[in-house]
Protein backbone atom coordinates (compact mmCIF):
# COMPACT_ATOMS: atom_id res chain seq x y z
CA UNK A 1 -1.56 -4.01 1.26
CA UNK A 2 -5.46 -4.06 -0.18
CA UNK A 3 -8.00 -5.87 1.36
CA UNK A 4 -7.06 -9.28 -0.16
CA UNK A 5 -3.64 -9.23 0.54
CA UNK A 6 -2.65 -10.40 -2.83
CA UNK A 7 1.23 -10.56 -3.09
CA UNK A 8 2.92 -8.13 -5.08
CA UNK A 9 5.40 -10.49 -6.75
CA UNK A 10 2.67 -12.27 -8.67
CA UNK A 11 0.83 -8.93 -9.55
CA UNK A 12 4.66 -7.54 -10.86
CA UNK A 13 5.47 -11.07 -13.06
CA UNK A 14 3.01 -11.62 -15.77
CA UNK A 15 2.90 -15.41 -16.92
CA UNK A 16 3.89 -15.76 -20.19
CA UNK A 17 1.58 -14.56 -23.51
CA UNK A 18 0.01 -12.14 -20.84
CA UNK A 19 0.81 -7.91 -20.73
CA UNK A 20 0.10 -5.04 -18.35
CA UNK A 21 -1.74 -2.52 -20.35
CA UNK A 22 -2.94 -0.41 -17.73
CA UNK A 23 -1.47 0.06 -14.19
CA UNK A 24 -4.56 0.93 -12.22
CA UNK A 25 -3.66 2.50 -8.74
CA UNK A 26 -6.50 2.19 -5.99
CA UNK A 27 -7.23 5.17 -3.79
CA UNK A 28 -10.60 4.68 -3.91
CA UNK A 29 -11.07 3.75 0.08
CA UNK A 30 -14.91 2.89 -0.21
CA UNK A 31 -15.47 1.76 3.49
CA UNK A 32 -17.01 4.14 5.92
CA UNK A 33 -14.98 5.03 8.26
CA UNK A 34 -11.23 4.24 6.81
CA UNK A 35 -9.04 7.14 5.84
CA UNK A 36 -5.36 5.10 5.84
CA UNK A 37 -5.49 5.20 2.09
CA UNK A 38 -6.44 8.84 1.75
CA UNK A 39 -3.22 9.83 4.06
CA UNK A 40 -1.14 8.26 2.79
CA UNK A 41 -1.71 9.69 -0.64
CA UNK A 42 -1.68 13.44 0.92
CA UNK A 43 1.78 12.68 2.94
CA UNK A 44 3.04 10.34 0.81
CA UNK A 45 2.17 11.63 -2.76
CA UNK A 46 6.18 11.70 -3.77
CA UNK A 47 6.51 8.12 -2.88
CA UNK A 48 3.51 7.33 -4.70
CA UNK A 49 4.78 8.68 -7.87
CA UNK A 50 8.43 6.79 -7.90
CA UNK A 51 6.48 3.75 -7.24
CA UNK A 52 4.35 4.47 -10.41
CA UNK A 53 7.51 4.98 -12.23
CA UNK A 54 9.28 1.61 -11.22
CA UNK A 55 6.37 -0.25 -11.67
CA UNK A 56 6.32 0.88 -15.08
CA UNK A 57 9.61 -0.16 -15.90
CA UNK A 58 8.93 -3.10 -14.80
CA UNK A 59 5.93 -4.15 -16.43
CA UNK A 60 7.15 -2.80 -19.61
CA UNK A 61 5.35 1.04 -19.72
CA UNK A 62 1.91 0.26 -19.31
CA UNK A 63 -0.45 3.59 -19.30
CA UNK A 64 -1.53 4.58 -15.53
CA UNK A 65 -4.89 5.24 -14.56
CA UNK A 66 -4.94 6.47 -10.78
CA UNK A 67 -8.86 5.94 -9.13
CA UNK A 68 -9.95 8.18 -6.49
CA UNK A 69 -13.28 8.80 -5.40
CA UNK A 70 -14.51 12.67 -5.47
CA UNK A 71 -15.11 12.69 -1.84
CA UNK A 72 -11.62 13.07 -1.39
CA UNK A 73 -10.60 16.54 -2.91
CA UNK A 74 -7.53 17.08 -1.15
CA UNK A 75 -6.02 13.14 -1.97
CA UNK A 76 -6.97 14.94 -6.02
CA UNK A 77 -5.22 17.55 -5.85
CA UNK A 78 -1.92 16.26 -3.90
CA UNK A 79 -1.92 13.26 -7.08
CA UNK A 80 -2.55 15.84 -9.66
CA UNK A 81 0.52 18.05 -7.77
CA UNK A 82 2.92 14.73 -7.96
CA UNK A 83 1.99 13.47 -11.27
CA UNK A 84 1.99 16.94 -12.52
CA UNK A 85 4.90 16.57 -14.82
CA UNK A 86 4.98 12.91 -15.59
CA UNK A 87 5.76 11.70 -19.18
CA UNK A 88 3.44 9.25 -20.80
CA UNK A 89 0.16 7.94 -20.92
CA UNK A 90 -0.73 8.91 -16.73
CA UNK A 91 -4.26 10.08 -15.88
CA UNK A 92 -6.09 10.59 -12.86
CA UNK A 93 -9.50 9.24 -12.91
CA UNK A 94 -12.43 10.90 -10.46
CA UNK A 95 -15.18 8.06 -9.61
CA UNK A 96 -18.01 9.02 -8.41
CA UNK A 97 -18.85 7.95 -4.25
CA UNK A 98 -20.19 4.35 -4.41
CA UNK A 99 -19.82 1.39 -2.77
CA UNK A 100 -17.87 -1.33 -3.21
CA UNK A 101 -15.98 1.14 -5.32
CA UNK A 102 -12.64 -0.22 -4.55
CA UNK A 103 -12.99 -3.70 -5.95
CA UNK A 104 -10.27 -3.97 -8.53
CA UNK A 105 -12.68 -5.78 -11.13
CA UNK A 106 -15.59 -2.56 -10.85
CA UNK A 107 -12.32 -0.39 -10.44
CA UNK A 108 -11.27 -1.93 -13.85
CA UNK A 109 -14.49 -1.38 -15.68
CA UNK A 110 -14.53 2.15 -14.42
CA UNK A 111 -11.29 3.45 -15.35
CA UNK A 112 -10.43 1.62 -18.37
CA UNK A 113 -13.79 -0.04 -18.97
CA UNK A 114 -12.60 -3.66 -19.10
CA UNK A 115 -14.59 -6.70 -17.89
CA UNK A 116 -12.40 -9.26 -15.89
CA UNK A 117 -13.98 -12.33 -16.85
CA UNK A 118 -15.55 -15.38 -14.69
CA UNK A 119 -13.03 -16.75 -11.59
CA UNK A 120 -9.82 -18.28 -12.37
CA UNK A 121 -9.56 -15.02 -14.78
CA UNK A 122 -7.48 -12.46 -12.85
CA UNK A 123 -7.14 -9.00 -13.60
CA UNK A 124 -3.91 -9.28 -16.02
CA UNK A 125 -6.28 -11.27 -18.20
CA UNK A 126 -7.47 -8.32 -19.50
CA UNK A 127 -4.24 -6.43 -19.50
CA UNK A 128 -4.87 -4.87 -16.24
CA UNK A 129 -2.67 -4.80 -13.02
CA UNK A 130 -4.45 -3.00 -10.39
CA UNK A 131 -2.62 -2.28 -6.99
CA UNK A 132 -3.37 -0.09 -3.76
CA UNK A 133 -1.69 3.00 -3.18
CA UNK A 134 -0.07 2.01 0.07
CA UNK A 135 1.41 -0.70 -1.70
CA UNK A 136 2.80 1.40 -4.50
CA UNK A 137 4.40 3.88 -1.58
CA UNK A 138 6.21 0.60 0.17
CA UNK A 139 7.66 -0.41 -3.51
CA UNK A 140 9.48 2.88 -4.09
CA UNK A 141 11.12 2.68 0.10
CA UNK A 142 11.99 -0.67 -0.70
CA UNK A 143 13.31 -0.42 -3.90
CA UNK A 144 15.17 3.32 -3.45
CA UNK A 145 16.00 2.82 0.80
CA UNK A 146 15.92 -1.08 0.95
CA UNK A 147 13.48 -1.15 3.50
CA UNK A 148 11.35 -4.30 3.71
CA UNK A 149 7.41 -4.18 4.49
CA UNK A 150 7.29 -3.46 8.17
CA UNK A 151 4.73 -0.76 8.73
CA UNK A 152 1.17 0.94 7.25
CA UNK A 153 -0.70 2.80 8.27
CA UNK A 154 -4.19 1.82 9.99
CA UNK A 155 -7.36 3.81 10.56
CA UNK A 156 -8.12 3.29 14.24
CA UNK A 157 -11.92 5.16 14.75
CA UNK A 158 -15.57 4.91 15.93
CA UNK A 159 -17.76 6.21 18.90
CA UNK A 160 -15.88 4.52 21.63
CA UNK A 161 -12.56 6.18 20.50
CA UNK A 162 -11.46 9.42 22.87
CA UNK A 163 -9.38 10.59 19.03
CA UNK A 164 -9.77 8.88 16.47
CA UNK A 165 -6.33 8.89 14.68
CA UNK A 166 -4.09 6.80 11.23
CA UNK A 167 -1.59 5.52 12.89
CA UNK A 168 1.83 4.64 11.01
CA UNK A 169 2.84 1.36 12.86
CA UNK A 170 4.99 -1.47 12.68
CA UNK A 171 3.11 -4.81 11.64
CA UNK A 172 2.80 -6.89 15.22
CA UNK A 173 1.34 -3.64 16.97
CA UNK A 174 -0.93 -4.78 19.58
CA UNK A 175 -4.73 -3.33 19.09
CA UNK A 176 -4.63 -2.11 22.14
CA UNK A 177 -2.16 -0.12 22.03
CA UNK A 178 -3.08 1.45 19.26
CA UNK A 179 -6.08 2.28 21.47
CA UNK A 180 -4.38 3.99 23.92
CA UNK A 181 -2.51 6.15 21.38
CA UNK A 182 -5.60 7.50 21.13
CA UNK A 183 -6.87 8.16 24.23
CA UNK A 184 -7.83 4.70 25.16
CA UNK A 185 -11.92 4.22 25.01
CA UNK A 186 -14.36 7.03 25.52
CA UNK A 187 -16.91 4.20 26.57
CA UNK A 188 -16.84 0.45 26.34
CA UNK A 189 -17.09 -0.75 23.06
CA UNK A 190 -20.19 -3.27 22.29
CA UNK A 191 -18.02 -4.61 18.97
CA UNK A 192 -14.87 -4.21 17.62
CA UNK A 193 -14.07 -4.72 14.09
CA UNK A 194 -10.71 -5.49 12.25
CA UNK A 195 -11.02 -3.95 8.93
CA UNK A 196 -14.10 -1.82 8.00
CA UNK A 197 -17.92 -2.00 8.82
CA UNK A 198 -18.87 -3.30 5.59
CA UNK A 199 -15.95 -6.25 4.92
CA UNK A 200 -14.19 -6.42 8.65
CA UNK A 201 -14.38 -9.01 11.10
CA UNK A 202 -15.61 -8.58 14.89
CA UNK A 203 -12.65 -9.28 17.38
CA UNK A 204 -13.35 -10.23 21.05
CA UNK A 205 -9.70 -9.15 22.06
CA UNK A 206 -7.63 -6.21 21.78
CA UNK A 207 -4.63 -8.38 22.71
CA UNK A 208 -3.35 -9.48 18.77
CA UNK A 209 -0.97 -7.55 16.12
CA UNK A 210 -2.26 -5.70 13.25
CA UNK A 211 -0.92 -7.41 9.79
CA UNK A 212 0.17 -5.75 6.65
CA UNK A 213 -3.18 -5.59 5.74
CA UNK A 214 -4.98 -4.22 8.70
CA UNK A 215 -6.58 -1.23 6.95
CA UNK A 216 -8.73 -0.11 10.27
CA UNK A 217 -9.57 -1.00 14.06
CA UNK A 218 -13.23 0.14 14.63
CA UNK A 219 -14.37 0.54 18.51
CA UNK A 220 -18.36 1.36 18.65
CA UNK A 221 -20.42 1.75 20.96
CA UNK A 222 -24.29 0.18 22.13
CA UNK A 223 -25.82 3.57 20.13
CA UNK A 224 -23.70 1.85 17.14
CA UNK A 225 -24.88 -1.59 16.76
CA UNK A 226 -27.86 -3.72 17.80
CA UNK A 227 -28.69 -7.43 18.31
CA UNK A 228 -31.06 -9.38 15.94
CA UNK A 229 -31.54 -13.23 15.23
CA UNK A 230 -31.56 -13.78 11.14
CA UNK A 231 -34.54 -15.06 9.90
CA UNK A 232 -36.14 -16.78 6.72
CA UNK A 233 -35.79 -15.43 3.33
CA UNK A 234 -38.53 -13.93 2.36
CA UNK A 235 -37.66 -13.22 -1.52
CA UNK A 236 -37.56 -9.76 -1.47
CA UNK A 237 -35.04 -9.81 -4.31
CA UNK A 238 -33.00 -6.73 -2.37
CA UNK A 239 -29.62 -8.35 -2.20
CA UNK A 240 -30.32 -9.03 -6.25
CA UNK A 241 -30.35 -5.33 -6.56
CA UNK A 242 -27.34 -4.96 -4.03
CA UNK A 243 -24.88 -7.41 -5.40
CA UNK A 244 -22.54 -5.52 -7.75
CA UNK A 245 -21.44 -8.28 -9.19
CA UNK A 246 -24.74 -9.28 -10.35
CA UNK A 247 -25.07 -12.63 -8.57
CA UNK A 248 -28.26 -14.18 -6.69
CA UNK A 249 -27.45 -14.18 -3.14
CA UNK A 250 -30.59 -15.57 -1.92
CA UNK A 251 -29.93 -19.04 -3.69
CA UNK A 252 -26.37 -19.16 -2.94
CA UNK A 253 -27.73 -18.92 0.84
CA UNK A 254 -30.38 -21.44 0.16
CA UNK A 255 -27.79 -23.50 -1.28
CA UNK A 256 -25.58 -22.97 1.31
CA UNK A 257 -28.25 -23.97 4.50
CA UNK A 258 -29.18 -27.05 2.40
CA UNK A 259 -25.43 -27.74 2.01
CA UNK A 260 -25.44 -28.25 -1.51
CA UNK A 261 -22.60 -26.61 -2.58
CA UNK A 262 -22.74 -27.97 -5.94
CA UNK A 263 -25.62 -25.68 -6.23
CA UNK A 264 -23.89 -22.52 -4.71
CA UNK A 265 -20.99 -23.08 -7.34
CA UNK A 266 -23.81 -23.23 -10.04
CA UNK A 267 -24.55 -19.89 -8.98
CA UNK A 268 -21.28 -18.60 -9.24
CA UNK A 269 -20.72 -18.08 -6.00
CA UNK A 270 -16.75 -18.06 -6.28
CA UNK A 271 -17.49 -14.48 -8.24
CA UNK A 272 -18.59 -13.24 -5.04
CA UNK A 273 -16.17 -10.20 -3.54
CA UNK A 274 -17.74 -10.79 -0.25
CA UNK A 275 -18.36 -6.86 -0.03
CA UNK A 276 -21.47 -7.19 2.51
CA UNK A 277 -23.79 -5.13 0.36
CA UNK A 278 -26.70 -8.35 0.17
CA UNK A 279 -26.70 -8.90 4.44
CA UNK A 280 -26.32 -5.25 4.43
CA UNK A 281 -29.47 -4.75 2.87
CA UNK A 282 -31.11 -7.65 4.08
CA UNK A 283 -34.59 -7.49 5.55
CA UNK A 284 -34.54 -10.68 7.57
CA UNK A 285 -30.88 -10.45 8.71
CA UNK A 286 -29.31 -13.64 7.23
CA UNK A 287 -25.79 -14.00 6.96
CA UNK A 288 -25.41 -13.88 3.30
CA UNK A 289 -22.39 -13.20 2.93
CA UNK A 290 -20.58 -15.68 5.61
CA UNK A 291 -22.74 -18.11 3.93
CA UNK A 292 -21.08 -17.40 0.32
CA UNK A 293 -17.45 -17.06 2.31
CA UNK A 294 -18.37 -20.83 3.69
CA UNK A 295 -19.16 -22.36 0.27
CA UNK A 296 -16.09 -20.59 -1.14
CA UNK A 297 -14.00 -21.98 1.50
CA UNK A 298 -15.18 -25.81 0.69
């Protein structure tokens, strides 16, 4: 139920030679404006914790690290409450507010201080299993009640919101009505995002289902976003500093435009996490990022 959407099953069945270590649990929640995470882990804290504990059994008693950022005091102190009386090797780790915080590979470095290698390397590589907190919640009702994945809860917010709300609803739930649950629009929105502001994607209808990974629905208004035409790289080096993962977005965008994605894959551009920090910070507006997702995706 993270970002990626990476199934469970995979995450919970090592291949062979490899073992979870550490069971990392993600409650960072690093995108402005999205709280799902950070209610579910006050309302849901108990369910939380007997998904720990069948995860562990599963992947053979691997210590538990559980990541939450320290802008979220109450999430703390309903974890600590839970876990209070847990046996074995269970701590809850307080990272400080930064973004992309909830990447599982800087998640991994912070808590346990592991480096995931280079792409094809995944996480269990280096003993790690990392796994969102909603996800960990739906493991214990389906394991303990049977129930399958049919609901999460999404962050539905912004300035053209009447009351901004998490909703808890079944995957399929039209946009718009989670819209008028609360309140319908306050104005009319100029963009609508699926997701967060930093990693979502604009919508031009209200009329489609959320999935099971449909973190947020973001409504803002004109005062909210502006218009601009992207413009030529001007090799300011500021989406060098930006990238967390240490990449050179500027090249992999050159690359990119002169469609030479021989050249983009040179510059490792399947290590990026697409978090939006280089267009972010971009003085000339280009697309960095959707240029990096389109060399990935050839």
């Amino acid at each position: 139920m993270g970002g990626a959407g990476f199934p469970t099953s995979v995450k919970l069945n090592p291949p062979p030679g490899k073992r979870c270590e550490y069971l990392v649990l993600n409650g960072a929640e690093c995108e402005p404006y999205l709280t799902a995470d950070f209610r579910v882990m006050l309302e849901r804290a108990d369910r939380i914790r007997l998904g720990v504990e069948i995860m562990r059994k599963i992947l053979g008693g691997p210590a538990v690290r559980i990541a939450i950022e320290a802008n979220k005091p109450e999430a703390i102190a309903a974890m600590e409450k839970a876990f209070a009386d847990i046996e074995g090797n269970v701590e809850i780790v307080v990272l400080p507010v930064l973004y992309p915080q909830g990447s599982e590979k800087h998640q991994i470095f912070a808590t346990v201080g592991r480096v995931v290698p280079e792409p094809p390397a995944l996480p269990i590589d280096v003993g790690c299993v990392v796994e969102n907190v909603g996800t960990v919640a739906a493991i214990a009702d389906a394991v303990e009640k049977g129930e399958p994945l049919l609901e999460r809860v999404t962050t539905v917010s912004g300035d053209a919101v009447v009351e901004p709300k998490n909703i808890l609803a079944p995957s399929g739930t039209k946009y718009a009505d989670l819209v008028a649950f609360c309140g319908g629009e306050k104005v009319a929105p100029a963009k609508v995002i699926s997701g967060g502001t930093m990693m979502g994607f604009a919508v031009s209808t209200l009329e489609i289902g959320t999935t099971k990974t449909t973190s947020g629905l973001l409504l803002l208004s004109k005062k909210k976003v502006f218009q601009y035409a992207s413009g030529a790289c001007i090799n300011c080096g500021r989406c060098l500093r930006a990238c967390p993962m240490g990449l050179n977005p500027a090249l992999i965008s050159k690359a990119v435009d002169a469609n030479d994605i021989k050249a983009a894959e040179d510059a490792s551009v399947m290590d990026c996490i697409e978090c939006g920090a280089c267009s972010f910070g971009c003085p000339a507006y280009r697309t960095i990022t959707a240029k990096a997702q389109a060399a990935a995706a050839k």
